[in-house]
Protein backbone atom coordinates (compact mmCIF):
# COMPACT_ATOMS: atom_id res chain seq x y z
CA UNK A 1 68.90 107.84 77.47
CA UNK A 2 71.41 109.62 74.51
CA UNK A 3 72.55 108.51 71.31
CA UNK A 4 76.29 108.98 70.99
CA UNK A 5 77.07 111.51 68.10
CA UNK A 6 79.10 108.83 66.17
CA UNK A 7 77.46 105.94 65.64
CA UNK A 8 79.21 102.40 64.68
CA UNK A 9 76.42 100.89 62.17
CA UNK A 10 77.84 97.57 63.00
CA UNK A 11 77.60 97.65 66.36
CA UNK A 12 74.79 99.79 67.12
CA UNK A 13 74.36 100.83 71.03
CA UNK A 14 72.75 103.46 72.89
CA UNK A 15 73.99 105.42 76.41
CA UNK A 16 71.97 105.29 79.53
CA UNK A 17 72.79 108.10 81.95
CA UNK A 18 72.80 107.50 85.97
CA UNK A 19 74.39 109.96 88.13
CA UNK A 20 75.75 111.51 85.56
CA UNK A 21 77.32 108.18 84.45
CA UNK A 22 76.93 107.17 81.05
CA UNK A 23 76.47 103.25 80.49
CA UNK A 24 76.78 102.12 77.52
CA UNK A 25 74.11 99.37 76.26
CA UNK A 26 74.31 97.67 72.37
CA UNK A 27 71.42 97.27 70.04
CA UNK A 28 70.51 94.42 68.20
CA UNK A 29 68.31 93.60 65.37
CA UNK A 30 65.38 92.82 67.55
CA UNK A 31 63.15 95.73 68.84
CA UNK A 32 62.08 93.48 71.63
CA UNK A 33 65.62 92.51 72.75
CA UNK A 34 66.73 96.10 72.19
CA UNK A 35 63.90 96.52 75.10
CA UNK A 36 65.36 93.86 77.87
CA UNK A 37 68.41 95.16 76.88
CA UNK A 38 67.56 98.43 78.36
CA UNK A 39 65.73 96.97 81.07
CA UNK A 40 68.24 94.98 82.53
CA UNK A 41 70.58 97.91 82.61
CA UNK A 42 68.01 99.70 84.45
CA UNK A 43 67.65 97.08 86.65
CA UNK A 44 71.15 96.84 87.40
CA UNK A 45 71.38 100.55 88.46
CA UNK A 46 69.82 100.24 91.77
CA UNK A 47 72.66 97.48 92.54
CA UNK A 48 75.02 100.28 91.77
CA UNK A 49 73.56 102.60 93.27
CA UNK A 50 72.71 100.72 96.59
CA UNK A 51 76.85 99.70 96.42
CA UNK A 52 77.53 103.35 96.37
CA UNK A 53 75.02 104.12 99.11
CA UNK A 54 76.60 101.24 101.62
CA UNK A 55 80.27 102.41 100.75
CA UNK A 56 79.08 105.86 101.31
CA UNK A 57 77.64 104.75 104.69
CA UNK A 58 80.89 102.93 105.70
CA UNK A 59 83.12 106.16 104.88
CA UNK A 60 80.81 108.23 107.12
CA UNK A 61 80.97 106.16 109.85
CA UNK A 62 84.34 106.02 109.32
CA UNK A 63 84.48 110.11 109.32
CA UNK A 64 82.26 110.36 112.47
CA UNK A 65 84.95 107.84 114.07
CA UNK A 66 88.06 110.01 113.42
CA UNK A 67 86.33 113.08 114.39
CA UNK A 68 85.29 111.05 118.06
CA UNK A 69 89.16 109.94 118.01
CA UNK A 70 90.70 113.74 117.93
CA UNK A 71 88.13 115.18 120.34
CA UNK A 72 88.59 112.90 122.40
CA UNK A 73 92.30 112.54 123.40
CA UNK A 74 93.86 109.73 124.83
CA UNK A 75 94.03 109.50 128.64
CA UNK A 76 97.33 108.17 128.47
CA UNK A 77 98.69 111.68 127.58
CA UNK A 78 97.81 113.28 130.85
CA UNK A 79 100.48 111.70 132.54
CA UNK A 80 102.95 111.48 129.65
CA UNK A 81 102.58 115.62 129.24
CA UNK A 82 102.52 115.69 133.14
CA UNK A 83 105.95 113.71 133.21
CA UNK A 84 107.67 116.06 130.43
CA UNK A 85 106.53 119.86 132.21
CA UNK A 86 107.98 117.81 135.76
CA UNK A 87 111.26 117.18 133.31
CA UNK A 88 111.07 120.84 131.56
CA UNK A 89 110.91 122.46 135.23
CA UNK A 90 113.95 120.28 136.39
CA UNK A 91 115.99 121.59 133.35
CA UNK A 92 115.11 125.18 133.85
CA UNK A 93 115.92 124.47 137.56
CA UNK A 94 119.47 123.44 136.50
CA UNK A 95 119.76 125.99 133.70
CA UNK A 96 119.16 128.76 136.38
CA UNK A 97 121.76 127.36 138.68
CA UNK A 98 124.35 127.13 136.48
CA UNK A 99 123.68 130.19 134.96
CA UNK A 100 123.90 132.08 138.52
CA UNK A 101 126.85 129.93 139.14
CA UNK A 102 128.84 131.03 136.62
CA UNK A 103 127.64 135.06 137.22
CA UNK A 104 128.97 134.34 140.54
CA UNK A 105 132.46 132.73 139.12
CA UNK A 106 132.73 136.02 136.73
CA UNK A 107 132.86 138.57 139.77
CA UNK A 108 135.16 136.96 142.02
């Protein structure tokens, strides 16, 4: 709990610190309002924090899913890399050819 350095007297409150969040929480007249007033904030920080724990949860999973989906590559691609070295050879095939070809047109 901190007291903000400037103070409005009207509006009297009083900063809660969770996880290095500040929360703000007003005063009142009462000392025994001032008191559920801090409790309930309390209270509420183990919704937030339980929120943060459950998204936290869901981006991990979501981590450990990518990392599964680049080790593991898709079986597709065996035959799609397969079908463009076949196509590469056939190209260097005709590359060489015409390349002897046209040593062979240069000396007659």
């Amino acid at each position: 709990m901190a007291l903000p350095d400037q103070q409005d007297e009207k509006k009297s409150y009083v900063l809660l610190v969770f996880h290095e969040q500040k929360y703000l929480v007003q005063m009142g007249d009462a000392p025994a309002g001032n008191a559920r007033r801090v409790i309930n904030a309390l209270k509420s920080f183990q919704k937030f924090s339980d929120k943060d724990k459950e998204h936290l949860d869901s981006i991990i999973a979501r981590k450990i899913d990518l990392q599964k989906m680049v080790h593991t590559p898709d079986p597709s691609y065996a035959g799609k890399l397969a079908s463009c070295e076949t196509e590469v050879e056939e190209l260097r095939r005709l590359i060489t050819l015409r390349e002897q070809g046209n040593s062979n047109a240069a000396s007659l």
